[in-house]
N, C-alpha and C. Protein backbone atom coordinates (compact mmCIF):
# COMPACT_ATOMS: atom_id res chain seq x y z
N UNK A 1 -107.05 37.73 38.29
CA UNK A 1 -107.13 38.56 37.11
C UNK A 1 -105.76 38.55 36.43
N UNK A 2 -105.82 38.77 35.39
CA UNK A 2 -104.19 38.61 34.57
C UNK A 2 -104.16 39.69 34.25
N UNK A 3 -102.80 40.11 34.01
CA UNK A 3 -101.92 40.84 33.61
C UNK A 3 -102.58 42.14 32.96
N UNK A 4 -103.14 41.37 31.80
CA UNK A 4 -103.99 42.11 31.08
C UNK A 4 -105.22 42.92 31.44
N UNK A 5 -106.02 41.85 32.53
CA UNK A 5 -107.12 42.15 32.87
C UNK A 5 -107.03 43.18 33.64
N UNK A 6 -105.79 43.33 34.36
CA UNK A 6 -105.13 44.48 35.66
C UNK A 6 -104.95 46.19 35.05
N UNK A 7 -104.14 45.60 33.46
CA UNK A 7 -104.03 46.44 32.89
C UNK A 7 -105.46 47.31 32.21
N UNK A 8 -106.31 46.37 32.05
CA UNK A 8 -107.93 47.40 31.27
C UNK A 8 -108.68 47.92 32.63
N UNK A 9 -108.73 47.05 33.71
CA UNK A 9 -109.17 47.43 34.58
C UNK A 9 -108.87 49.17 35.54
N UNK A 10 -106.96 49.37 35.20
CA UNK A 10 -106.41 50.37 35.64
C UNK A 10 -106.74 51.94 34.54
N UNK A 11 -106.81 51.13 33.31
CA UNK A 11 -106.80 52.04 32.23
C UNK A 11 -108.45 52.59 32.22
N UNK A 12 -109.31 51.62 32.56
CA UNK A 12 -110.69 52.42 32.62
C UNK A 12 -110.83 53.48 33.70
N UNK A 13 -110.34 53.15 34.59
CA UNK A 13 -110.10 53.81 36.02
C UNK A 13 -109.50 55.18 35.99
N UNK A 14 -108.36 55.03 35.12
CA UNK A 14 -107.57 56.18 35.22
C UNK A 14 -108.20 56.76 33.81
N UNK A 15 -108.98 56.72 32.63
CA UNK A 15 -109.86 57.37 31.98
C UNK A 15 -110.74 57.66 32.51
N UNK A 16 -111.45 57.32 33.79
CA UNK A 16 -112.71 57.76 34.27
C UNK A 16 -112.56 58.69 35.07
N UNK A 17 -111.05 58.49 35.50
CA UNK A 17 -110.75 60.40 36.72
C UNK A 17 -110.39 61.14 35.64
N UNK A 18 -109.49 60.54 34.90
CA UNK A 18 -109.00 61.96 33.59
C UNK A 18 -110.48 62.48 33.33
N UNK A 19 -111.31 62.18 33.01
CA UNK A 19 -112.49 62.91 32.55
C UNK A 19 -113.34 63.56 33.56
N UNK A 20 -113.15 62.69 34.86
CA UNK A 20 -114.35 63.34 35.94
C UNK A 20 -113.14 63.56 37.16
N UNK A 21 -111.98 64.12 37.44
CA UNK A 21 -110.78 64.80 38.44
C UNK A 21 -111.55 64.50 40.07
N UNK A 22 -112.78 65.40 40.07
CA UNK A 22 -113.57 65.05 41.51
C UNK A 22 -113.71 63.95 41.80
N UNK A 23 -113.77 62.63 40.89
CA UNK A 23 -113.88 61.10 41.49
C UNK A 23 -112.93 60.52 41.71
N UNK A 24 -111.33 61.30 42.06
CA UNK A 24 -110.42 60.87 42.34
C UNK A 24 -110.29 60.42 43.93
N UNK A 25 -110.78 61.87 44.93
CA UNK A 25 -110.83 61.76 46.19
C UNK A 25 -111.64 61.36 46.65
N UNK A 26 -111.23 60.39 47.59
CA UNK A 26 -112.53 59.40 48.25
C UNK A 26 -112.18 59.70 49.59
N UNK A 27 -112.72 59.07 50.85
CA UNK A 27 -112.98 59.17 52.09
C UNK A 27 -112.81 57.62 51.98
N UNK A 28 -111.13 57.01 52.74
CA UNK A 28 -110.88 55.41 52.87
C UNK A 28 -111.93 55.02 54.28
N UNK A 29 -112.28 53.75 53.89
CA UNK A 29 -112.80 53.24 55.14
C UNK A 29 -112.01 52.97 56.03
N UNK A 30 -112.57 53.05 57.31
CA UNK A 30 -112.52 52.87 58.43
C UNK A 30 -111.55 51.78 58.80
N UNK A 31 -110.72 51.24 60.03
CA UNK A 31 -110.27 50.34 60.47
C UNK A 31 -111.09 50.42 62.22
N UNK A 32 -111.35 49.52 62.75
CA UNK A 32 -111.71 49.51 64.02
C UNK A 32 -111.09 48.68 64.98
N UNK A 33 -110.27 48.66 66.06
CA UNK A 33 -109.63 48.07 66.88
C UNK A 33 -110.53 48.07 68.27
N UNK A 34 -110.60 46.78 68.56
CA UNK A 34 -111.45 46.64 69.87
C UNK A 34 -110.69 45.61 70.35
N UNK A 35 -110.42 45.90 71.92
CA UNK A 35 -109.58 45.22 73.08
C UNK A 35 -110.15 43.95 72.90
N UNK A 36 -109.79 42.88 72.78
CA UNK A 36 -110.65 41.61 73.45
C UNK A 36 -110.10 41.29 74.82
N UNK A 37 -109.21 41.26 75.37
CA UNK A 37 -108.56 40.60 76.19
C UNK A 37 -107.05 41.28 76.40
N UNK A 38 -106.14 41.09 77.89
CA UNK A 38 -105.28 41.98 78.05
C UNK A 38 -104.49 42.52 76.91
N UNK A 39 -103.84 42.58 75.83
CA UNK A 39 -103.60 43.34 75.28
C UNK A 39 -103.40 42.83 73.48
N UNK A 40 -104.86 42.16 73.51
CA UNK A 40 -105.45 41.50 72.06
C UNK A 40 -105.56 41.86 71.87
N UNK A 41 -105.91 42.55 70.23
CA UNK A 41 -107.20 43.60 69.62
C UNK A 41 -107.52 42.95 68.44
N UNK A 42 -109.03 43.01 68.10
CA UNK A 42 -109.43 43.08 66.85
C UNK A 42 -109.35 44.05 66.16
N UNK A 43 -109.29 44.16 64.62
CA UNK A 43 -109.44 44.89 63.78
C UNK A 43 -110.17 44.69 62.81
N UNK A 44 -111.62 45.28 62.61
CA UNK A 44 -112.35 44.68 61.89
C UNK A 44 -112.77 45.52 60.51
N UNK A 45 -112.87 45.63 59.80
CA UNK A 45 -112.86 46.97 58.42
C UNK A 45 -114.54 46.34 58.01
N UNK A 46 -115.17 47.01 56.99
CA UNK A 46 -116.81 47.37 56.72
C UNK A 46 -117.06 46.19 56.07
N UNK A 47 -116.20 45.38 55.36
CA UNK A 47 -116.58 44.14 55.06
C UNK A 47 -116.51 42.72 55.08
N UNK A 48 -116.17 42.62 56.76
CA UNK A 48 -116.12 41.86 57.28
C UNK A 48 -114.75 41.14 57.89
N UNK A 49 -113.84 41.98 57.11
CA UNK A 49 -112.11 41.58 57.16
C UNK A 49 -111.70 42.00 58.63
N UNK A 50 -110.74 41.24 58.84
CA UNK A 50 -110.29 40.78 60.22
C UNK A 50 -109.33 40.47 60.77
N UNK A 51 -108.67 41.23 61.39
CA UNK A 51 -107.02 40.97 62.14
C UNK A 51 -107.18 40.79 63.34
N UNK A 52 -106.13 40.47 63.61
CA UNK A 52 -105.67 40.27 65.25
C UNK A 52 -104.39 40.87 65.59
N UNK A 53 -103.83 41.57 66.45
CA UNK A 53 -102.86 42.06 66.76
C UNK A 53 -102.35 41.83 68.64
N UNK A 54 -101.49 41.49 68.74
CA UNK A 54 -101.25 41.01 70.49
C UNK A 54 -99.60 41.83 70.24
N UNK A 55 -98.89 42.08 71.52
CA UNK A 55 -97.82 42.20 71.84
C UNK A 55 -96.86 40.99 72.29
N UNK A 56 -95.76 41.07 72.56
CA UNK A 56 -94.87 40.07 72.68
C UNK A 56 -94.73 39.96 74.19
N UNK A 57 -94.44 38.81 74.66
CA UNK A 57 -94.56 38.67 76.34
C UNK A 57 -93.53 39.29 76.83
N UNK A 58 -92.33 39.81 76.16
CA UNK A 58 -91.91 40.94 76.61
C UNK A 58 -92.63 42.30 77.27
N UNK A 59 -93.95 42.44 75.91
CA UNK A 59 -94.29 43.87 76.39
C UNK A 59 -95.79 43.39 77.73
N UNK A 60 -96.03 42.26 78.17
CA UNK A 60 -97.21 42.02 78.74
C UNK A 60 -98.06 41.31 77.76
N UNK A 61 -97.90 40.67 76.19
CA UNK A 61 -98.66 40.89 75.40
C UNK A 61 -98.66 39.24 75.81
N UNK A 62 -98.87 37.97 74.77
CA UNK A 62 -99.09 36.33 74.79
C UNK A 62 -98.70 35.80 73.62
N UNK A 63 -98.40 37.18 72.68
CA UNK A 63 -97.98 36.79 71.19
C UNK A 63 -98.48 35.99 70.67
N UNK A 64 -99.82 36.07 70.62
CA UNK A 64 -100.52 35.31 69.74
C UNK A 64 -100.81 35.88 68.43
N UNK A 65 -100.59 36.98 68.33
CA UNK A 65 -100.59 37.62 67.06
C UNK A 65 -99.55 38.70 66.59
N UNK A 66 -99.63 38.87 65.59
CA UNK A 66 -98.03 39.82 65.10
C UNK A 66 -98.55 41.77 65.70
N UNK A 67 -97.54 42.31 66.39
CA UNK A 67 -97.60 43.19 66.55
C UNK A 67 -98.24 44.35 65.84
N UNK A 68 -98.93 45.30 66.12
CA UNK A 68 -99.38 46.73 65.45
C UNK A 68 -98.83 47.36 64.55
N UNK A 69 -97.09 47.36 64.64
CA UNK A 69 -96.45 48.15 64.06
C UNK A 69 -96.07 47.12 62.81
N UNK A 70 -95.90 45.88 63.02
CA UNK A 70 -95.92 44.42 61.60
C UNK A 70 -96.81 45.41 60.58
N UNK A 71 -97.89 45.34 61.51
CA UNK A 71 -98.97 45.28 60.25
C UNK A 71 -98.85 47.10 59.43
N UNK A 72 -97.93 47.77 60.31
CA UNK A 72 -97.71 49.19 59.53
C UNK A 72 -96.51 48.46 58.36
N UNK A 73 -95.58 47.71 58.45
CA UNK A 73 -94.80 46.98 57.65
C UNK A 73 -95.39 46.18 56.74
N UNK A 74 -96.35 45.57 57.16
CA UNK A 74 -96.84 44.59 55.75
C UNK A 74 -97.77 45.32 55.41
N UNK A 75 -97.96 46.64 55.70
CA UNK A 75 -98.53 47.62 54.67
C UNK A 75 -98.03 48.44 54.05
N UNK A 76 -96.83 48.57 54.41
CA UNK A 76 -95.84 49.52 53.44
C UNK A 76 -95.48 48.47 52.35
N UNK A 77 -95.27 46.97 52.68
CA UNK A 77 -95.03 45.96 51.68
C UNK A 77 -96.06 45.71 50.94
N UNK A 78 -96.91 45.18 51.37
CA UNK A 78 -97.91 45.02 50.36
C UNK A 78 -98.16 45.98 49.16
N UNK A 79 -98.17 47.31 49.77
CA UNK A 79 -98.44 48.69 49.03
C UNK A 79 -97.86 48.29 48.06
N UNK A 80 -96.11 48.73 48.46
CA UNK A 80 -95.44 49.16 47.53
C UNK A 80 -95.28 48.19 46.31
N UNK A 81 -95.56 46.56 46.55
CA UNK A 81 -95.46 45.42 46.15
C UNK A 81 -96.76 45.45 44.67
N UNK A 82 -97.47 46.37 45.32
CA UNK A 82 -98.92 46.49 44.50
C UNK A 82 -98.88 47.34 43.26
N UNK A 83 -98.49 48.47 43.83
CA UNK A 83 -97.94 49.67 43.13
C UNK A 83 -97.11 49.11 42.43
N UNK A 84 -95.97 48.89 42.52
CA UNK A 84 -95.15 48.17 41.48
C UNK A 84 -95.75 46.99 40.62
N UNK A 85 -96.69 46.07 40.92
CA UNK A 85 -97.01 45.37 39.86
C UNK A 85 -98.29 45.62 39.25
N UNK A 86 -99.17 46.98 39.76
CA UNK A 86 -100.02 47.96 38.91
C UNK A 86 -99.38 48.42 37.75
N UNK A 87 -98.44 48.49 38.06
CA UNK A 87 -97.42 49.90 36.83
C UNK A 87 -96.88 48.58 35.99
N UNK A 88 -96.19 47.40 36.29
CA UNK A 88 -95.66 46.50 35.43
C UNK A 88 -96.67 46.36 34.78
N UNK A 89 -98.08 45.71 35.03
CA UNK A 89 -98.95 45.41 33.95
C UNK A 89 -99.41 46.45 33.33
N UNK A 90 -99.38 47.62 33.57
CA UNK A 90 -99.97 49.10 32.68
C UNK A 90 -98.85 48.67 31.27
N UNK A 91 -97.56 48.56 31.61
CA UNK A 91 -96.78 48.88 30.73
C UNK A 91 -96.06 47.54 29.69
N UNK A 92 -96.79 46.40 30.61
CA UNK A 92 -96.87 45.02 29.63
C UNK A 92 -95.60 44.29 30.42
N UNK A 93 -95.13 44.74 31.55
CA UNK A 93 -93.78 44.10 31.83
C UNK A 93 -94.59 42.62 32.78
N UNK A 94 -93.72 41.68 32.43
CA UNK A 94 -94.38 39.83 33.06
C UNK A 94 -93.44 39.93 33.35
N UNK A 95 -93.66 40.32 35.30
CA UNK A 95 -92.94 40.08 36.19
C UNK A 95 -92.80 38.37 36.99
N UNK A 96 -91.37 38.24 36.99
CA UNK A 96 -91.17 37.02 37.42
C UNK A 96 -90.93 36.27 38.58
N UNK A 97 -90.52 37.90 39.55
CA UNK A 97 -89.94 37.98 40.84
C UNK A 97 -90.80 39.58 40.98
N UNK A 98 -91.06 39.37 42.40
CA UNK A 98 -90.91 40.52 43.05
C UNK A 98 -91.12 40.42 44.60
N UNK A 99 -90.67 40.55 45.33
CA UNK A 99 -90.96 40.90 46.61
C UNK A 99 -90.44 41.95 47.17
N UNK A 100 -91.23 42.67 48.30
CA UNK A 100 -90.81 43.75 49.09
C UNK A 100 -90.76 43.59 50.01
N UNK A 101 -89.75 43.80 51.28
CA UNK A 101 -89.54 43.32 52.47
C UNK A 101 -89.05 45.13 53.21
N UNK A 102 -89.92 45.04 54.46
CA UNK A 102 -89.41 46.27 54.98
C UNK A 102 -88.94 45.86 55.99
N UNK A 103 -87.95 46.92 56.67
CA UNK A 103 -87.43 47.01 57.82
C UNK A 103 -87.52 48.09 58.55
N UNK A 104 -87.47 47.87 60.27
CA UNK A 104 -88.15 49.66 61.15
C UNK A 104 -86.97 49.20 61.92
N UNK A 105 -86.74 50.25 62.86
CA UNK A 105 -86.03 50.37 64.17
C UNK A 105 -87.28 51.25 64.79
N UNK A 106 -86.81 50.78 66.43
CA UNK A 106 -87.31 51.51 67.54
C UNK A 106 -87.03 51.68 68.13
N UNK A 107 -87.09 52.58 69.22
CA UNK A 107 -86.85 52.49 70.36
C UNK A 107 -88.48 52.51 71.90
N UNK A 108 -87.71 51.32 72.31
CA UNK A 108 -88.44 51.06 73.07
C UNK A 108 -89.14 51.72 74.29
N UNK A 109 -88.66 52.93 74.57
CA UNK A 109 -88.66 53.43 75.81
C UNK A 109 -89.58 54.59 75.29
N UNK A 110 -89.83 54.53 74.30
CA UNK A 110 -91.28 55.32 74.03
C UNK A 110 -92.31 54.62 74.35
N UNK A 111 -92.79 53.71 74.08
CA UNK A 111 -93.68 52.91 73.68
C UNK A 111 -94.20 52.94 75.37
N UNK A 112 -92.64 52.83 76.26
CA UNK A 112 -93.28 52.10 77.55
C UNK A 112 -92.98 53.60 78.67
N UNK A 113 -92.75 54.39 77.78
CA UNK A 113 -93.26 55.79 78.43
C UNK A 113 -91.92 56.13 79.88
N UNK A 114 -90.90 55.69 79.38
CA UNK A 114 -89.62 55.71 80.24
C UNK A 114 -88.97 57.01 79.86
N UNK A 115 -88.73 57.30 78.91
CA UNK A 115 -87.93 59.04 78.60
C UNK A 115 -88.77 59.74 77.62
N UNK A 116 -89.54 60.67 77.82
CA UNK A 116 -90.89 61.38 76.90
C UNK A 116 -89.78 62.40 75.78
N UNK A 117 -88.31 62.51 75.91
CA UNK A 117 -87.99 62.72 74.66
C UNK A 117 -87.77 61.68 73.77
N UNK A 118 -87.70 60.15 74.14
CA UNK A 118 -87.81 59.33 72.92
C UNK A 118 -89.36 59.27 72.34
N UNK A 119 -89.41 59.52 71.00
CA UNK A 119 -90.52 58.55 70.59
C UNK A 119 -91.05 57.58 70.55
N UNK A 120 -92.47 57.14 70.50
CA UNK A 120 -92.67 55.63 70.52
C UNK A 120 -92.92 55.63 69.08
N UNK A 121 -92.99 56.28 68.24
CA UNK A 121 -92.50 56.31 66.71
C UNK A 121 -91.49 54.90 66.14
N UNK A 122 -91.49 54.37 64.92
CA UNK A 122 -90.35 54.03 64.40
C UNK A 122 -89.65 55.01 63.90
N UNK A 123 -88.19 55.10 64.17
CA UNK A 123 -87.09 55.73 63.96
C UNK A 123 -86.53 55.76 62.35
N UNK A 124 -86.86 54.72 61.60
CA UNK A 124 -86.72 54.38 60.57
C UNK A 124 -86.62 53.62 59.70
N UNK A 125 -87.09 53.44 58.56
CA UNK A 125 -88.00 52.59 57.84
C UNK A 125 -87.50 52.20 56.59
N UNK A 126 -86.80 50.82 56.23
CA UNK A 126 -85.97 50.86 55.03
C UNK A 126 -86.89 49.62 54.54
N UNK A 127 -87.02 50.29 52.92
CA UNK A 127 -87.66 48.84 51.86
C UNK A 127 -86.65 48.77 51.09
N UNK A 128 -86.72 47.26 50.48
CA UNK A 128 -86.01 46.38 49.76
C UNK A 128 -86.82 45.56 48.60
N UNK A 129 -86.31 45.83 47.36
CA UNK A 129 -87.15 45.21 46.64
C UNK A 129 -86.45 43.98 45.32
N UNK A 130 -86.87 43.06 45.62
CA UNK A 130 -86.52 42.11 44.62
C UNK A 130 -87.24 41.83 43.43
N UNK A 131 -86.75 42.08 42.78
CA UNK A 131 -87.70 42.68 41.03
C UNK A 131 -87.07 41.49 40.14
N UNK A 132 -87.87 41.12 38.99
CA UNK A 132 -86.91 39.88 37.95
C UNK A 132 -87.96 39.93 36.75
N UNK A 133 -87.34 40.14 35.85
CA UNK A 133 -88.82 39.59 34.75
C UNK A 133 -87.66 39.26 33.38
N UNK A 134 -87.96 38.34 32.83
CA UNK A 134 -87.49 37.82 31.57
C UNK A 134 -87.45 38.68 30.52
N UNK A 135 -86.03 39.11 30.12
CA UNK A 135 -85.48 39.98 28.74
C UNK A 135 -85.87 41.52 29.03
N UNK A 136 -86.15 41.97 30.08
CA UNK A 136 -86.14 43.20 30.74
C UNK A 136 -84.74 43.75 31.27
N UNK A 137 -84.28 45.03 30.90
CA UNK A 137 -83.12 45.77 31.30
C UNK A 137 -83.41 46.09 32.81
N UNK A 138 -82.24 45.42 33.76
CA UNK A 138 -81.91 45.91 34.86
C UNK A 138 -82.48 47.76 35.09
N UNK A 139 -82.35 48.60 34.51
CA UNK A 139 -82.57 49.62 34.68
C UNK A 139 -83.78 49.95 34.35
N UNK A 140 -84.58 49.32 33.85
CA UNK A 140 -85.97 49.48 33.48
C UNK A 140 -86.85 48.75 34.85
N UNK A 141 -85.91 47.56 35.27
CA UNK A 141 -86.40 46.82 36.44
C UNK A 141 -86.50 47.92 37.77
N UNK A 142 -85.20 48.76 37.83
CA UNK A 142 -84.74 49.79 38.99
C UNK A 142 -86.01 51.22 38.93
N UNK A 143 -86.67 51.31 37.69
CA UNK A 143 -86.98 52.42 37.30
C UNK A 143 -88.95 52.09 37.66
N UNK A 144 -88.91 50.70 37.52
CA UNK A 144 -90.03 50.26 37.71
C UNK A 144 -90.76 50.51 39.58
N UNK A 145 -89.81 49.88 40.09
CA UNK A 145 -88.99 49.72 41.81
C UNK A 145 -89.33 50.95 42.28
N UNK A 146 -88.48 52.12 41.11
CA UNK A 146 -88.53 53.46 42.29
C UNK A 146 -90.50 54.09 42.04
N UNK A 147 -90.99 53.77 40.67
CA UNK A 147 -91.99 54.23 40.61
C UNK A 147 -93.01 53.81 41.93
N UNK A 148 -93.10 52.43 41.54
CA UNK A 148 -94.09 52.03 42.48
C UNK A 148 -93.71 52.61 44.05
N UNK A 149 -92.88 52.76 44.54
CA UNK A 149 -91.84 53.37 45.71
C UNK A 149 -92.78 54.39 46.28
N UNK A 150 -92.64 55.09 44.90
CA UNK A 150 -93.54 56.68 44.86
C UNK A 150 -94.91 57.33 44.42
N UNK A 151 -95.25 56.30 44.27
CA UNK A 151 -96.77 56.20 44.01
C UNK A 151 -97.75 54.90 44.97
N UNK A 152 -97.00 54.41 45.73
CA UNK A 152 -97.15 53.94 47.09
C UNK A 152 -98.20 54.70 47.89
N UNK A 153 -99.00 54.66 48.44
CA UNK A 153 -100.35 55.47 49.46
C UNK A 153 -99.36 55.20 50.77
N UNK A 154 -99.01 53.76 50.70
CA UNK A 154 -98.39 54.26 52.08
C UNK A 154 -97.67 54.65 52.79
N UNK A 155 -96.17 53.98 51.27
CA UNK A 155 -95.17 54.90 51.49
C UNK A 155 -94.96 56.06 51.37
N UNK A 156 -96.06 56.67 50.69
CA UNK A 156 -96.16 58.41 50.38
C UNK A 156 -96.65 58.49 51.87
N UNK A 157 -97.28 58.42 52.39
CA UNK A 157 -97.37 58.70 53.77
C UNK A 157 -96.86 58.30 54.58
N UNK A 158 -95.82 57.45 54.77
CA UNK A 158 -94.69 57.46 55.46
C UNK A 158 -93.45 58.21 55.28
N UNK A 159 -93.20 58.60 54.05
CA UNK A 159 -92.48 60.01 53.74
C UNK A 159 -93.11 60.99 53.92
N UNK A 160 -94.74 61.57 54.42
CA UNK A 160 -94.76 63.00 54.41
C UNK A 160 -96.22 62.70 54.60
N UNK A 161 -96.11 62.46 56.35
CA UNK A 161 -97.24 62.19 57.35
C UNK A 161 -98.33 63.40 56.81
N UNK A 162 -99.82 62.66 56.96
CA UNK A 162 -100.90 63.52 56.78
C UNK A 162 -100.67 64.24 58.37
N UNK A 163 -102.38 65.09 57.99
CA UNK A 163 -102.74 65.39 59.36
C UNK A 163 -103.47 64.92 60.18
N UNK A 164 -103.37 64.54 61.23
CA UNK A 164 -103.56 63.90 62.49
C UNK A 164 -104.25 64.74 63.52
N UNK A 165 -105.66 63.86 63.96
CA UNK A 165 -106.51 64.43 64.67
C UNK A 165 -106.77 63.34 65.46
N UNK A 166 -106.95 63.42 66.98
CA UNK A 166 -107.70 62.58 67.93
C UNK A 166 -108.58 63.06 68.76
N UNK A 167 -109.96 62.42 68.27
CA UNK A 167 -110.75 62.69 69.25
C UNK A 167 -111.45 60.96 70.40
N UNK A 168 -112.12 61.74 71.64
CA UNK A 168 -112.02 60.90 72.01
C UNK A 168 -113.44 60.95 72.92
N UNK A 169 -113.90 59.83 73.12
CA UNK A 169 -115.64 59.63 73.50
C UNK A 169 -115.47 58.87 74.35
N UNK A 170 -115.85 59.05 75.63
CA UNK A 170 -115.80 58.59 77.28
C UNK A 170 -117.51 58.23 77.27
N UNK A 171 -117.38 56.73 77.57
CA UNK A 171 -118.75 56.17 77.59
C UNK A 171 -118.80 55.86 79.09
């Protein structure tokens, strides 16, 4: 879809909640993780989409696939990557560059349940964004960057965690 097409597509969207507010909140689908094998998992979502996630033979894992917490990173990237070039085409900007690259720290000794005051949490979570578009002001580029930043789903919820419920069904 182009630029344009991104742009009528967003603008019908966001005229159709301005008028009807209740069709804003939805209920996101599902993700499902099922073990295949010592510490594989699938992830399969409602229409057919499909990950794989393994640990590193450090943790017991075979690394055949990128870790759990990657894919919390190439979802804060993707997001924010999205968000930012939602808002460029709303506002006509032909972006030339952009990428978002995140970075986490951890500590490990959560994860593997060695000191129960560390978390198995990431500790902290820095994005980086490379923005470029032809005859655009640097500060319009920066202003673009922080929007999408903050209108991010995921980075808004990585700044200011929902609420969290686990339940659990013993078959």
């Amino acid at each position: 879809m182009s630029a344009m097409g991104i742009r009528e597509a967003i603008e019908k969207t966001a005229k159709g909640i301005t008028e009807q507010p209740d069709k804003a909140k939805s209920k996101n689908v599902p993700a499902t993780a099922r073990l295949l094998d010592e510490l594989r998992c699938e992830v399969r979502g409602p229409n057919g989409e499909t990950v794989f996630t393994d640990m590193p033979s450090a943790m017991g894992g075979a690394a055949s696939a990128p870790n759990p917490a990657w894919f919390l990173r190439a979802a804060l990237a993707s997001c924010t990557a999205t968000a930012i070039a939602m808002r460029a085409a709303r506002l006509g900007v032909d972006l030339a560059t952009l990428e978002v690259t995140v970075e986490s720290h951890s500590d490990h000794r959560g994860l593997l349940g060695l000191d129960d005051k560390v978390s198995a949490g990431l500790s902290s979570l820095a994005t980086h964004v490379k923005i470029g578009a032809n005859e655009v002001p640097s500060d319009q580029l920066r202003e673009l960057a922080q929007w999408g930043d903050q209108h991010s789903p995921v980075a808004c919820t990585a700044r200011i965690p929902p609420s969290y419920t686990l339940e659990v069904e013993v078959v």
